[in-house]
PDB file of N, CA and C in Angstrom:
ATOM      1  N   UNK A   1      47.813  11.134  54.990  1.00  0.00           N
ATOM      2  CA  UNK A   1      48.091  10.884  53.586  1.00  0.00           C
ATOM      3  C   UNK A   1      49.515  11.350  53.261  1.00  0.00           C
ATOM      4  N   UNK A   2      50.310  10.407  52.648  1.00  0.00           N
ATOM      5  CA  UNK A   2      51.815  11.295  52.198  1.00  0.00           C
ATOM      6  C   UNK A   2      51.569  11.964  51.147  1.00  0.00           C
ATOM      7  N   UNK A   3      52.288  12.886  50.967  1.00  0.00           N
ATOM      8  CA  UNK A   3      52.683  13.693  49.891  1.00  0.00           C
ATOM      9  C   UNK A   3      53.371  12.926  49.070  1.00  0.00           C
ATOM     10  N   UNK A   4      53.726  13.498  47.511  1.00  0.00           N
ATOM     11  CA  UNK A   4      54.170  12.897  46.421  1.00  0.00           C
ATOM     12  C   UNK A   4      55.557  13.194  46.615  1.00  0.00           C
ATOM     13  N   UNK A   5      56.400  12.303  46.370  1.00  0.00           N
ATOM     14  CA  UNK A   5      58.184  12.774  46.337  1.00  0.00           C
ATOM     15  C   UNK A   5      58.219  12.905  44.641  1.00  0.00           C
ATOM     16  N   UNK A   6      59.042  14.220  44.416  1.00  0.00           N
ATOM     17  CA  UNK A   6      59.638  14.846  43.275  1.00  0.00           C
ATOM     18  C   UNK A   6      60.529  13.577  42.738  1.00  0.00           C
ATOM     19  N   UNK A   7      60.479  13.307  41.216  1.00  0.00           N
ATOM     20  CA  UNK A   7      61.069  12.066  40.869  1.00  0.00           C
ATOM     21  C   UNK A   7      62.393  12.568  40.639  1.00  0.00           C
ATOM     22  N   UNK A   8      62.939  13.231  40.423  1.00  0.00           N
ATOM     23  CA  UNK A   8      64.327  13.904  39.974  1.00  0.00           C
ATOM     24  C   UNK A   8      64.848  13.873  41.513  1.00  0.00           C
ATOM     25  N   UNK A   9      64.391  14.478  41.899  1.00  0.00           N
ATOM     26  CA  UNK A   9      65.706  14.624  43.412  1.00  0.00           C
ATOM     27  C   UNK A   9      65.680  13.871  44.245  1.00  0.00           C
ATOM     28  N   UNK A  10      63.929  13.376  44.568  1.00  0.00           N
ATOM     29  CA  UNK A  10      63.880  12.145  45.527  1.00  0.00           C
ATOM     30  C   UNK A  10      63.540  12.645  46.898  1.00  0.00           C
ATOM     31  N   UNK A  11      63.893  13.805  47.429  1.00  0.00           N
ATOM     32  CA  UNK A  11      63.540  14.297  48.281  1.00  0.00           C
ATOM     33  C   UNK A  11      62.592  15.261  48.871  1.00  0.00           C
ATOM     34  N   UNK A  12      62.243  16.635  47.662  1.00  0.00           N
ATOM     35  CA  UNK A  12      61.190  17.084  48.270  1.00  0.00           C
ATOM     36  C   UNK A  12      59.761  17.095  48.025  1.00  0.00           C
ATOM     37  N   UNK A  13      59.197  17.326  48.632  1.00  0.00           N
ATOM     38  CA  UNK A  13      57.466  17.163  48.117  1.00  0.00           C
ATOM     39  C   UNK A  13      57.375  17.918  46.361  1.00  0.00           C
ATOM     40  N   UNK A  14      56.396  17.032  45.256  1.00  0.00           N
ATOM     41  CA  UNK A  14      56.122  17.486  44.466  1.00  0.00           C
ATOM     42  C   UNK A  14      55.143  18.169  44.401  1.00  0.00           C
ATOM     43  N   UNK A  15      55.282  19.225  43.689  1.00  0.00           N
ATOM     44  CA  UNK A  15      54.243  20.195  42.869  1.00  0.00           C
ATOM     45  C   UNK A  15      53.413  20.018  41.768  1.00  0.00           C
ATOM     46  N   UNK A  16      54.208  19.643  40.810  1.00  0.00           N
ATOM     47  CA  UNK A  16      53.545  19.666  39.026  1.00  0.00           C
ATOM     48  C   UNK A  16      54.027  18.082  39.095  1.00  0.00           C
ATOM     49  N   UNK A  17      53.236  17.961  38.109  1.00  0.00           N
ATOM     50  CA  UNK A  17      52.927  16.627  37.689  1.00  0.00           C
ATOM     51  C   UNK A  17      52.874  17.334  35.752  1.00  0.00           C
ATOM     52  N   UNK A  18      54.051  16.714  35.123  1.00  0.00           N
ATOM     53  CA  UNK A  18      54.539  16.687  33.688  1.00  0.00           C
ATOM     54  C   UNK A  18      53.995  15.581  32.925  1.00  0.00           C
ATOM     55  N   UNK A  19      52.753  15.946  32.523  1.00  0.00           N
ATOM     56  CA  UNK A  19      51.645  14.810  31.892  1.00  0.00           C
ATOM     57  C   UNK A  19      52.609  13.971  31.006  1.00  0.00           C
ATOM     58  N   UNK A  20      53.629  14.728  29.750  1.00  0.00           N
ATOM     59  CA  UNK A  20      54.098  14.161  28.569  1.00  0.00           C
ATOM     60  C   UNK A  20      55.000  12.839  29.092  1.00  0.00           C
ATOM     61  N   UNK A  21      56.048  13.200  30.347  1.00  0.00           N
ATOM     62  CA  UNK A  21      56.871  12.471  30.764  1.00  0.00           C
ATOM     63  C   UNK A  21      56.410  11.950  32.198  1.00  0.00           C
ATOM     64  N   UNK A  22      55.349  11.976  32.605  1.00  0.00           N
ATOM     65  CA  UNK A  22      55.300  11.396  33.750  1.00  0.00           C
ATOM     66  C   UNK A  22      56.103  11.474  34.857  1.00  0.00           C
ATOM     67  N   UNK A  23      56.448  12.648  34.602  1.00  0.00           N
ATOM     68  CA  UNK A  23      57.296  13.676  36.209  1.00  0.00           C
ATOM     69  C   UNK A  23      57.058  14.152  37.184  1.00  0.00           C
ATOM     70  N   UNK A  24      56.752  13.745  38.554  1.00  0.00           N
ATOM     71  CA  UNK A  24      56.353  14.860  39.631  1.00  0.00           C
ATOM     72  C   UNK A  24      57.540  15.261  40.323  1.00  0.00           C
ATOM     73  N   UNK A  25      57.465  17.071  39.882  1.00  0.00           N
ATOM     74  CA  UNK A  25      58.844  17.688  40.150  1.00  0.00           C
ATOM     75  C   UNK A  25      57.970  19.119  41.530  1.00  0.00           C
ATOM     76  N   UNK A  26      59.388  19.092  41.947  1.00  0.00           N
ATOM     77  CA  UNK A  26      59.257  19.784  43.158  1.00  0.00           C
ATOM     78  C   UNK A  26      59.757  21.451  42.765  1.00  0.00           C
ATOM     79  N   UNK A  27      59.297  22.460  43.666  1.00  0.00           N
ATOM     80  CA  UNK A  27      59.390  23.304  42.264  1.00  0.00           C
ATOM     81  C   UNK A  27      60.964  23.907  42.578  1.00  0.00           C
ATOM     82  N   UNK A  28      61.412  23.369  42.905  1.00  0.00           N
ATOM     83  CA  UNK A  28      63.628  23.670  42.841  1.00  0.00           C
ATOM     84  C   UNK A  28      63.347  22.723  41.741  1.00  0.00           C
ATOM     85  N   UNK A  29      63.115  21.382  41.333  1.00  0.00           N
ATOM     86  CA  UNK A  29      63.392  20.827  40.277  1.00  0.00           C
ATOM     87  C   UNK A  29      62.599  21.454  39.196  1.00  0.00           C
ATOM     88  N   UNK A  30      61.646  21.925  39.211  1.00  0.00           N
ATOM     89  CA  UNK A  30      60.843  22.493  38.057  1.00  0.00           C
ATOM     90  C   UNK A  30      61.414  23.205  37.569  1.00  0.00           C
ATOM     91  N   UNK A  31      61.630  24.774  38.518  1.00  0.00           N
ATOM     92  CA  UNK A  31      62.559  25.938  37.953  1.00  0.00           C
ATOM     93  C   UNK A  31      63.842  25.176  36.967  1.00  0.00           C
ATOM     94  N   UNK A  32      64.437  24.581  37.739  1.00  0.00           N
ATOM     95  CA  UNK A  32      65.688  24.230  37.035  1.00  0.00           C
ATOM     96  C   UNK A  32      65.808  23.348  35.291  1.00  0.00           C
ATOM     97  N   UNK A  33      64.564  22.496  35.435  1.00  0.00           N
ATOM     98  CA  UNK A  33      63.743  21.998  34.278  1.00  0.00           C
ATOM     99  C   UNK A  33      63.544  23.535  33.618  1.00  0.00           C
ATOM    100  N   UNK A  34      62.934  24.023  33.853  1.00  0.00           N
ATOM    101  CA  UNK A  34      62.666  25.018  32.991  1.00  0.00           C
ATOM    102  C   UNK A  34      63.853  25.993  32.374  1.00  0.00           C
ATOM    103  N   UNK A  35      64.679  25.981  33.098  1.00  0.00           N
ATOM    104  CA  UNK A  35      65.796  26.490  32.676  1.00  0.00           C
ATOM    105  C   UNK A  35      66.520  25.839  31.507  1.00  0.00           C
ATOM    106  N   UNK A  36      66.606  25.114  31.704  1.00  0.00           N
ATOM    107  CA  UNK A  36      67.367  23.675  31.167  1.00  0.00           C
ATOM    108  C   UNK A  36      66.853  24.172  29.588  1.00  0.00           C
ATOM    109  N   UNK A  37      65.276  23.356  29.562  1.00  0.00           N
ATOM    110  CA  UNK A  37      64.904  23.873  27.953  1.00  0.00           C
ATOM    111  C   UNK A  37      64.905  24.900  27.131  1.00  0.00           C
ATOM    112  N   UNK A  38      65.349  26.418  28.460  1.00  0.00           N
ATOM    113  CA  UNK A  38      65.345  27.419  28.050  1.00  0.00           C
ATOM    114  C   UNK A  38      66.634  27.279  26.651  1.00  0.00           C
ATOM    115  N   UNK A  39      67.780  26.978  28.046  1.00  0.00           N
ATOM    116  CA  UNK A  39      69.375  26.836  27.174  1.00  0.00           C
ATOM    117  C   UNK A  39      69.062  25.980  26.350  1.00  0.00           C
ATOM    118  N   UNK A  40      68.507  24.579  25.885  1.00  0.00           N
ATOM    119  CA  UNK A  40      68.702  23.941  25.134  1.00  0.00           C
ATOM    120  C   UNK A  40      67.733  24.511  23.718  1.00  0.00           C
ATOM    121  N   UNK A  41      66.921  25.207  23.734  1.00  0.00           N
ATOM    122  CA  UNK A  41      65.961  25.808  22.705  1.00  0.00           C
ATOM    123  C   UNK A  41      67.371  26.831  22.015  1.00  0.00           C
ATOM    124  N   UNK A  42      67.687  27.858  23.071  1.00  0.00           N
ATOM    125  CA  UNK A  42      68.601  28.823  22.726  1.00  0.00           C
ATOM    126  C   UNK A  42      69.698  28.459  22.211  1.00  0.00           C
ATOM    127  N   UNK A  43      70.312  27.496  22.598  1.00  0.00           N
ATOM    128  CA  UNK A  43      71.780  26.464  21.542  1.00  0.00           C
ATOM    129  C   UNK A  43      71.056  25.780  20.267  1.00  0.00           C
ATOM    130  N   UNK A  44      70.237  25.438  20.429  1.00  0.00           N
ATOM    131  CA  UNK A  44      69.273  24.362  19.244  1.00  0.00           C
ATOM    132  C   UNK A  44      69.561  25.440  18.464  1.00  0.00           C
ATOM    133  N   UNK A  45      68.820  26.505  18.333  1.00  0.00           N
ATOM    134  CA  UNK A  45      68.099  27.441  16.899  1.00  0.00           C
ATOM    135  C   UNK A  45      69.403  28.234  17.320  1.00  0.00           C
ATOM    136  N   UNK A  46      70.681  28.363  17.520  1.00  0.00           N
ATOM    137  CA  UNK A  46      71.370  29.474  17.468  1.00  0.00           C
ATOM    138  C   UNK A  46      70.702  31.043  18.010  1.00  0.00           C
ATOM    139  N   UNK A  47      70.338  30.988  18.834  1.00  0.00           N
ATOM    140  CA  UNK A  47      69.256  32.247  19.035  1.00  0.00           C
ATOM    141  C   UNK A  47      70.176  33.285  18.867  1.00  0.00           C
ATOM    142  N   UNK A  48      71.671  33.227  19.680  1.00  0.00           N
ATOM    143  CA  UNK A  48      72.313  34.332  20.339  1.00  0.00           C
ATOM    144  C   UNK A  48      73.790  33.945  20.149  1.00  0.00           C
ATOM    145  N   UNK A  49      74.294  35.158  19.909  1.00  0.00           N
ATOM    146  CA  UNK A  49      76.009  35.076  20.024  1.00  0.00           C
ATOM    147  C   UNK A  49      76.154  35.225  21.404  1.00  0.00           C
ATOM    148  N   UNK A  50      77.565  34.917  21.566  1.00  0.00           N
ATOM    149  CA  UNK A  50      78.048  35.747  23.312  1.00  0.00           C
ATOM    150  C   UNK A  50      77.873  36.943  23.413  1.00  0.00           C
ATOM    151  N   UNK A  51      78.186  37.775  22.202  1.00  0.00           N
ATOM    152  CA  UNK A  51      78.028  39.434  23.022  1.00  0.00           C
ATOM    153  C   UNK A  51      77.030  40.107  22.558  1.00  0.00           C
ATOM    154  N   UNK A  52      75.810  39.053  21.471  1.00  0.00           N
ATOM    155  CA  UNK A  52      74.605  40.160  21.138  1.00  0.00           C
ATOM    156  C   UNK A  52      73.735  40.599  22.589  1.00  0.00           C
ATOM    157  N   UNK A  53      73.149  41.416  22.197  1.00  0.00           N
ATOM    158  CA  UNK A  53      72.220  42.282  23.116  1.00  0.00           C
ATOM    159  C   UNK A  53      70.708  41.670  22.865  1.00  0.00           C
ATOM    160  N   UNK A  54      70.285  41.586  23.794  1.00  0.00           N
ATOM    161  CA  UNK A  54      68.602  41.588  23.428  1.00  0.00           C
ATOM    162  C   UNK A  54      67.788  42.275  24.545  1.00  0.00           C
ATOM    163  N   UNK A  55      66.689  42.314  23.497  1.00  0.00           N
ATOM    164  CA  UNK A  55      65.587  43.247  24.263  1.00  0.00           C
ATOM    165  C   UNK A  55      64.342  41.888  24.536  1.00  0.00           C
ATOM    166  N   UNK A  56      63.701  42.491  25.428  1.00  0.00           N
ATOM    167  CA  UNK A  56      62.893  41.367  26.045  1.00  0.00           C
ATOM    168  C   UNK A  56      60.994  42.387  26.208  1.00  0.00           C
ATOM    169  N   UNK A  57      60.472  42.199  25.487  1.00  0.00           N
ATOM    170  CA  UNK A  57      58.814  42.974  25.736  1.00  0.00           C
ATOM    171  C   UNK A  57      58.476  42.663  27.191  1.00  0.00           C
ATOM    172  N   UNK A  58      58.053  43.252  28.271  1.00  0.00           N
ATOM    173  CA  UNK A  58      57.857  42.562  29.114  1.00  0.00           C
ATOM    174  C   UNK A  58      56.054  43.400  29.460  1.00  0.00           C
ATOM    175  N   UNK A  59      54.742  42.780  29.915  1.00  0.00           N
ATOM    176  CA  UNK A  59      53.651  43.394  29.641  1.00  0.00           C
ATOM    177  C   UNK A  59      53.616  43.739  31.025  1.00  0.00           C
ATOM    178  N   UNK A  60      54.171  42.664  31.700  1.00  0.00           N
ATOM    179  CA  UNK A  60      53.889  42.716  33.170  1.00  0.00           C
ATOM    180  C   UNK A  60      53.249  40.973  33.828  1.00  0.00           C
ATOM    181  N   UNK A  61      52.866  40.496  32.443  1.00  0.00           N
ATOM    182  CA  UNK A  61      51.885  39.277  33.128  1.00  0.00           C
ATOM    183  C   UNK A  61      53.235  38.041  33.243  1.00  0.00           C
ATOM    184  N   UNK A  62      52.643  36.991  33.868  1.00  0.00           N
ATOM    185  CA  UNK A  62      53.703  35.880  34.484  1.00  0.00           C
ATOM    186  C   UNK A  62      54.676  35.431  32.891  1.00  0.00           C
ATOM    187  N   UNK A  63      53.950  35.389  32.118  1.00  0.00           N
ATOM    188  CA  UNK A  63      55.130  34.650  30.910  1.00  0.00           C
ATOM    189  C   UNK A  63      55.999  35.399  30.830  1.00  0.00           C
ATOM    190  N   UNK A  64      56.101  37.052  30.398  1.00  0.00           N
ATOM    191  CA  UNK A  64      57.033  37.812  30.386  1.00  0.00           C
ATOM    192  C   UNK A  64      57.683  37.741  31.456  1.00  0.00           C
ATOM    193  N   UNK A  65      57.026  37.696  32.346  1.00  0.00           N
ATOM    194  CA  UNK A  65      58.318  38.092  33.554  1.00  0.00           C
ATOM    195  C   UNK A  65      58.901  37.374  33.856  1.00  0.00           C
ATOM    196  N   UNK A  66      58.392  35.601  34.100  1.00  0.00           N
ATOM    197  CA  UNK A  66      59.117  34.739  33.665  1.00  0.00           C
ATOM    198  C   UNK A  66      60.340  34.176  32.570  1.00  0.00           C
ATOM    199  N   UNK A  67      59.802  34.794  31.142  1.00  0.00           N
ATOM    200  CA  UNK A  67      60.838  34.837  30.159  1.00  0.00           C
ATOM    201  C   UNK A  67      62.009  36.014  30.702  1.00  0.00           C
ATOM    202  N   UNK A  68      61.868  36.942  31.016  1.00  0.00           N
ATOM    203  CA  UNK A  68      63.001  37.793  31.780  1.00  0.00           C
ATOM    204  C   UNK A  68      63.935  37.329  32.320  1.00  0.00           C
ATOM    205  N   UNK A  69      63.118  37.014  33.611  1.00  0.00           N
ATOM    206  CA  UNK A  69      63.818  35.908  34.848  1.00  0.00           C
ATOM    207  C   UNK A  69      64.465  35.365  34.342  1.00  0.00           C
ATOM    208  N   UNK A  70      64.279  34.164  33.507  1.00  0.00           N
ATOM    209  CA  UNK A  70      65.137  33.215  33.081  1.00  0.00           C
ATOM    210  C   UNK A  70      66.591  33.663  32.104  1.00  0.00           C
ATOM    211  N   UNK A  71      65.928  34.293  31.068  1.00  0.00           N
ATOM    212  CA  UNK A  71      66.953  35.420  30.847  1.00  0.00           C
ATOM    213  C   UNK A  71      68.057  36.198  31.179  1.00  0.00           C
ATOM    214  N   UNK A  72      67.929  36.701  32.253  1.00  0.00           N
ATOM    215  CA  UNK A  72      68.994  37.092  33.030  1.00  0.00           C
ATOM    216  C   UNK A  72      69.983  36.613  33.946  1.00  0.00           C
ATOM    217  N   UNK A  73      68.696  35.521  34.546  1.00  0.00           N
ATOM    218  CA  UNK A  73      69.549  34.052  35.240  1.00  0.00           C
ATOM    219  C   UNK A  73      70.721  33.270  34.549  1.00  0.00           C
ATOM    220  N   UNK A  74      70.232  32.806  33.029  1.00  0.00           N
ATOM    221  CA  UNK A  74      70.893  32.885  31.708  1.00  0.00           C
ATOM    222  C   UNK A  74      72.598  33.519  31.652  1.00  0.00           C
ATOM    223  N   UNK A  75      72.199  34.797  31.597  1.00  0.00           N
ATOM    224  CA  UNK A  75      73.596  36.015  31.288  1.00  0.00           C
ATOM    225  C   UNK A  75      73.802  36.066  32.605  1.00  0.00           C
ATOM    226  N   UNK A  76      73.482  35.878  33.929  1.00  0.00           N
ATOM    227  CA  UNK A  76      74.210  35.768  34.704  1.00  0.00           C
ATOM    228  C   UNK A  76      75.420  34.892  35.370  1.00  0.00           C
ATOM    229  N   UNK A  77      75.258  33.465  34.266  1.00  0.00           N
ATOM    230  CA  UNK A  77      75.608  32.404  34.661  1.00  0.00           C
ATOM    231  C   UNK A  77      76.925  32.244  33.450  1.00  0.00           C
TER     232      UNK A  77
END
């Protein structure tokens, strides 16, 4: 049986399947999807200046640590 090819890159096996848009993304394309809406939410609503500070709750479970991750990936870039 083949595996599903990721529609964005074309090359590697997909993971998630994006019901709204009919996407099977591989998860290098996912992460990066996810990033993507991060910045575009954060420019949309003005979240942040360049040099404010933020604090981030983190509980320990996958959303927080995920929202982190991305976060810092974010200010690292």
């Amino acid at each position: 049986m083949d595996s599903v090819v990721c529609t964005v890159c074309k090359r590697r096996s997909a993971f998630f399947f994006r019901q709204y848009s009919g996407e099977m993304l591989c998860k290098g394309c996912f992460v990066k999807s996810i990033e993507s809406k991060v910045r575009a939410t954060i420019a949309k609503y003005k979240m942040f200046d360049f040099d404010d500070r933020i604090a981030v709750a983190v509980s320990g479970g996958k959303d927080s640590v995920s929202l982190l991750h991305i976060l810092a990936k974010i200010e690292r870039d």
